[in-house]
Each structure stands twice: as structure tokens, then as C-alpha cells.
C-alpha atoms as a PDB file:
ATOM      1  CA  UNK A   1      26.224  -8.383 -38.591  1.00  0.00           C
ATOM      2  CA  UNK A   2      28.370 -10.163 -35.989  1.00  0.00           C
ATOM      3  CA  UNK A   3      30.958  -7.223 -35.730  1.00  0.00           C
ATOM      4  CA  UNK A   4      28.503  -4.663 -35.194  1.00  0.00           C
ATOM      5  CA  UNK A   5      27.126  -6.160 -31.943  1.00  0.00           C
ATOM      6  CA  UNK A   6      30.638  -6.808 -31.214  1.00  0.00           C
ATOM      7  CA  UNK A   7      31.450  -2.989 -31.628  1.00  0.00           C
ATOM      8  CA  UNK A   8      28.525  -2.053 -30.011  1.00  0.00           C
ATOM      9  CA  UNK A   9      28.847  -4.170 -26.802  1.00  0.00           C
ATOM     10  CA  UNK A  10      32.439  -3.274 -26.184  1.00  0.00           C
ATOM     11  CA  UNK A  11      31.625   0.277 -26.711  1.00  0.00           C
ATOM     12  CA  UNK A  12      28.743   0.161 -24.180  1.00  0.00           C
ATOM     13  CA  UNK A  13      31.335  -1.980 -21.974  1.00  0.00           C
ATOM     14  CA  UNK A  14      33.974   1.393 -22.099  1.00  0.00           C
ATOM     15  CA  UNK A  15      30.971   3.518 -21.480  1.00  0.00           C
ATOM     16  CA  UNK A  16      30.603   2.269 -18.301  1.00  0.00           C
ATOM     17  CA  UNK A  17      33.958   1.632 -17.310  1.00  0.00           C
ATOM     18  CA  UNK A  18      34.489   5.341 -18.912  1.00  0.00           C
ATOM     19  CA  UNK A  19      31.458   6.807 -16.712  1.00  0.00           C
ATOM     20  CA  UNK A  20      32.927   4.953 -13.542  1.00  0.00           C
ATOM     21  CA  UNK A  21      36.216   6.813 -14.436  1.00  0.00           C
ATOM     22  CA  UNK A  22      34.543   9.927 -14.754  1.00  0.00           C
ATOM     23  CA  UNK A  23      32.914   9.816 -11.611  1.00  0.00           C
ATOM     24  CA  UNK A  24      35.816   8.793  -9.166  1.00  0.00           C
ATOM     25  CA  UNK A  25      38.835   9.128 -10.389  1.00  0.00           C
ATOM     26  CA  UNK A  26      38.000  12.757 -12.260  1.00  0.00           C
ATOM     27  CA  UNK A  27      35.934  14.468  -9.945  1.00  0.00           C
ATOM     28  CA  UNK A  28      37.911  16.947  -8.055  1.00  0.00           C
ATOM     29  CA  UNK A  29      40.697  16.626 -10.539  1.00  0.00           C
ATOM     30  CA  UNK A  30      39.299  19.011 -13.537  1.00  0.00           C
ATOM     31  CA  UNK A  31      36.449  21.498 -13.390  1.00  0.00           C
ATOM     32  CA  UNK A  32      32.671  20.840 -12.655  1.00  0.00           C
ATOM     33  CA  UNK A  33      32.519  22.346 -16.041  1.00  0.00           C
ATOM     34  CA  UNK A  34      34.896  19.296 -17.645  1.00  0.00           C
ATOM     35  CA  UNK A  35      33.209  16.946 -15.702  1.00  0.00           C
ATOM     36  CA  UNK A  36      30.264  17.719 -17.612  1.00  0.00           C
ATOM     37  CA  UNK A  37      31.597  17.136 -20.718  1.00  0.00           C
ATOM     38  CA  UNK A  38      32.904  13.461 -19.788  1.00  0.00           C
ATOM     39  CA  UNK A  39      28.900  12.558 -19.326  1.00  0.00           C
ATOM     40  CA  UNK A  40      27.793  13.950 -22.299  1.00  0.00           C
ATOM     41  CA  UNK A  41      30.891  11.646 -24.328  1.00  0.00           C
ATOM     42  CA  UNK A  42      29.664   8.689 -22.067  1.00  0.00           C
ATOM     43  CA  UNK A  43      26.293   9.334 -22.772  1.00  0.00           C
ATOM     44  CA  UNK A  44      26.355   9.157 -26.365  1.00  0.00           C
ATOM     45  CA  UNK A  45      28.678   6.554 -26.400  1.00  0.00           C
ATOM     46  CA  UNK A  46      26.559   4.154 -24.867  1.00  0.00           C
ATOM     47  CA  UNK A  47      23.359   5.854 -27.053  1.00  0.00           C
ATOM     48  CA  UNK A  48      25.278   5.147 -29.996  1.00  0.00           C
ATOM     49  CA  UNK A  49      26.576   1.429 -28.455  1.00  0.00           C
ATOM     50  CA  UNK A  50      23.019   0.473 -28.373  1.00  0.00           C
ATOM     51  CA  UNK A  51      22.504   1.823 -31.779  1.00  0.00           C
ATOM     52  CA  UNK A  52      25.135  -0.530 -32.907  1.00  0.00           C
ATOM     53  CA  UNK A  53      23.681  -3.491 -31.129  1.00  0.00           C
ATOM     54  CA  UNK A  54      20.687  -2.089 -33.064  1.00  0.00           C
ATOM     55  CA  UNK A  55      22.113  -2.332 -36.265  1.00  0.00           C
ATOM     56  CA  UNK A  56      23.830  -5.833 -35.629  1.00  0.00           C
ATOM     57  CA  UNK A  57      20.482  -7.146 -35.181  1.00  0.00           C
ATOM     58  CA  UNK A  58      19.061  -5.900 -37.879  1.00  0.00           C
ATOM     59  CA  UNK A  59      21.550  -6.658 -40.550  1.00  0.00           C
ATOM     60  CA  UNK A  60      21.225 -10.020 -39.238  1.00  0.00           C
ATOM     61  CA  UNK A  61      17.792  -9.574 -40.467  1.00  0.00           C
ATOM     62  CA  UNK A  62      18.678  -8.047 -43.463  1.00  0.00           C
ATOM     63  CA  UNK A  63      21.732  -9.185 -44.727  1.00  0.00           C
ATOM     64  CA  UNK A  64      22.477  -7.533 -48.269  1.00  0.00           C
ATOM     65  CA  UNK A  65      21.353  -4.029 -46.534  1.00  0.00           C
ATOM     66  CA  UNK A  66      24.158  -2.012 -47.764  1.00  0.00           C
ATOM     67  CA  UNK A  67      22.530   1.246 -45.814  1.00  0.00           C
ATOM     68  CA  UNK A  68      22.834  -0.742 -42.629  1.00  0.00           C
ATOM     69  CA  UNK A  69      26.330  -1.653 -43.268  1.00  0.00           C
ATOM     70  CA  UNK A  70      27.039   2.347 -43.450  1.00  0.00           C
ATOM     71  CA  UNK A  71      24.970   3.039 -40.525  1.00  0.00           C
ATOM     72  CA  UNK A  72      26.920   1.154 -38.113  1.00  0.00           C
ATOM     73  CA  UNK A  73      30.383   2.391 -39.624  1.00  0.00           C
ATOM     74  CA  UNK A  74      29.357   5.722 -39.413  1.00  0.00           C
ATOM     75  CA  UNK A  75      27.752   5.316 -35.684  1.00  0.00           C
ATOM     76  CA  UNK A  76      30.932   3.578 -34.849  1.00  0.00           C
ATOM     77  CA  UNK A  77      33.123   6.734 -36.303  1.00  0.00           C
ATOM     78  CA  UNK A  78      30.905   8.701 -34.400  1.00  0.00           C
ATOM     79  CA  UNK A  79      31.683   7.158 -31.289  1.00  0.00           C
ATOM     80  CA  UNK A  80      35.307   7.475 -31.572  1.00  0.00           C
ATOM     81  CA  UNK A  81      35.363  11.407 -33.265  1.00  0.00           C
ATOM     82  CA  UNK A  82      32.488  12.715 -31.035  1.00  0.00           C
ATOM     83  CA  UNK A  83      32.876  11.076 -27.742  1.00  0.00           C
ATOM     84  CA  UNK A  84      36.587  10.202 -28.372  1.00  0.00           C
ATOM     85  CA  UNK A  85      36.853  14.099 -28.880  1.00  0.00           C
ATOM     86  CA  UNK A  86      35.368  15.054 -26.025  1.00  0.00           C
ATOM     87  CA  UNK A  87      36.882  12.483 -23.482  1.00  0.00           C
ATOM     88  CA  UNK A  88      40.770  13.847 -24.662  1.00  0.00           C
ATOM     89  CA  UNK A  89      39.574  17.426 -24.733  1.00  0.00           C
ATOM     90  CA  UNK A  90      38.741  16.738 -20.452  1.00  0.00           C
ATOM     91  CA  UNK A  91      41.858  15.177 -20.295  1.00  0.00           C
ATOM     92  CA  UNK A  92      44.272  17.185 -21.571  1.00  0.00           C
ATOM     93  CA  UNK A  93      42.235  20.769 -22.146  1.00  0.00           C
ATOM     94  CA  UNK A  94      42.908  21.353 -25.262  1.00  0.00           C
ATOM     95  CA  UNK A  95      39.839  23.409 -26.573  1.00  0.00           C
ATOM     96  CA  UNK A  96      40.191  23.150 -30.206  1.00  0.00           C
ATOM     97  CA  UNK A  97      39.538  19.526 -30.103  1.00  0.00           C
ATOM     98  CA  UNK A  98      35.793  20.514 -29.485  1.00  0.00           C
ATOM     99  CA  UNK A  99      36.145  21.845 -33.250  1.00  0.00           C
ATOM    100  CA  UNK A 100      36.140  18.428 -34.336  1.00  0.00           C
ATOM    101  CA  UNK A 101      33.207  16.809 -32.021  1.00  0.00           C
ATOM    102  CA  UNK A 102      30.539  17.926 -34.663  1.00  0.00           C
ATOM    103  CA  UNK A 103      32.187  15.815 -37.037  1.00  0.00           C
ATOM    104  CA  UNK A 104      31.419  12.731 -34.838  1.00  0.00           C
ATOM    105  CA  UNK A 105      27.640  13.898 -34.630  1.00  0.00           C
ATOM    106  CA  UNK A 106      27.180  14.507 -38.152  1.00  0.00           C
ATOM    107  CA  UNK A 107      28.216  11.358 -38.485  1.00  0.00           C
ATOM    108  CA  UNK A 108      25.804   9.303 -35.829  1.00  0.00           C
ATOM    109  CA  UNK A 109      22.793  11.857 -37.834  1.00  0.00           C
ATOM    110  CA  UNK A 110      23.794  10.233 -41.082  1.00  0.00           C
ATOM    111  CA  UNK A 111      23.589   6.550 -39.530  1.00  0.00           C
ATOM    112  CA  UNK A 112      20.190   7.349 -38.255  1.00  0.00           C
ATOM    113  CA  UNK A 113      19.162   8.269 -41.248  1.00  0.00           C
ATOM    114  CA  UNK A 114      20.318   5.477 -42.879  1.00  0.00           C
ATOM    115  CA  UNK A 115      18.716   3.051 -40.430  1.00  0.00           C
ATOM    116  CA  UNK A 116      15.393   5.065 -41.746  1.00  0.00           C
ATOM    117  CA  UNK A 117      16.118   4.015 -44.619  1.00  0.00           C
ATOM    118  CA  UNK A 118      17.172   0.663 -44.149  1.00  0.00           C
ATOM    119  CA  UNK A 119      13.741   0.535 -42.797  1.00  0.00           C
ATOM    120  CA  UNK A 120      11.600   1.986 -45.452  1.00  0.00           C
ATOM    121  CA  UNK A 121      13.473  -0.360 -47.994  1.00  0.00           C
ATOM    122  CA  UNK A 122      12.997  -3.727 -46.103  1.00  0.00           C
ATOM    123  CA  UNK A 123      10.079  -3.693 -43.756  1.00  0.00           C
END
């Protein structure tokens, strides 16, 4: 589906632009510890922006696949609860925003699943 690779290459666009960020203009500004925490939101943002593009592709392929249609809502809700999460929680240090970061990845483990079995039902 057009949107997802849409979603997914603008998300893999902010992932960079997000990791540049994180590198230059936050380093020395927050703690080595915070720091951390940036990558590991730009990380999965850009995992899960390829999983999009993934997901485009194949429900381009598969067009009536209603457990590919889920999978890249979810991965895309993922993105912005678990890395979203994580990039205000460096930002502002506000630690019980990490409560809802699991909520992201329980999400992007649901859309995997369902590109499983997207899989198993067309291929």
C-alpha cells in the first residue's frame, strides 16, 4: 500500500535527521546515559521504517491482506509510542514516560506477527 511506504520512508527520513540531532546537537547537553536512549528510539525507528517499506511492498503484492493492513498500523503506532516515548523522555526527563515505551513494542511484536501471518496465508 502506497501510504505505508510513504510512512515508512519519512520515518526512516526523521531517523536520520533524528540520529544527526542526537549526535551533535545533544551530546554534551544531557547525560551519556540519555544519549543512549536517543539511539535506541532512532534505532528502532528506522528498524521499524524499513518494516513499513516492508509491508508497503507487500500489500502491493497482496492487496486484500487485511493482516498486512494491521501490521503496518501497528508498526507505525509503534514508532510514534516507543521511539516517540523515548525521544521526549531525553528531552525533557521525565521518567515515567518510559512506562509507556513497552506499549510501542508490544505493538511492533504484534505487526511482526502479523506479517507471519500475512505470509503463511498468501505465499
Amino acid at each position: 500500500m502506497k501510504l505505508f511506504i510513504i510512512l515508512g520512508a519519512v520515518n526512516a527520513f526523521l531517523a536520520v535527521a533524528l540520529g544527526a540531532f542526537g549526535s551533535h546537537g545533544l551530546e554534551g547537553k544531557v547525560e551519556a546515559k540519555y544519549l543512549e536512549i536517543w539511539k535506541t528510539a532512532v534505532q528502532y525507528q528506522m528498524f521499524h521504517a524499513i518494516g513499513l517499506l516492508l509491508i508497503g511492498f507487500l500489500a502491493g503484492q497482496f492487496p486484500g491482506s487485511s493482516a498486512l493492513n494491521w501490521a503496518g498500523w501497528l508498526m507505525f503506532f509503534g514508532i510514534v509510542v516507543f521511539s516517540g516515548s523515548l525521544f521526549i523522555l531525553v528531552i525533557t526527563a521525565i521518567s515515567k514516560l518510559g512506562a509507556i515505551t513497552p506499549i510501542g513494542g508490544v505493538a511492533f511484536l504484534a505487526a511482526w506477527i502479523l506479517v507471519i501471518v500475512a505470509a503463511v496465508k498468501n505465499m
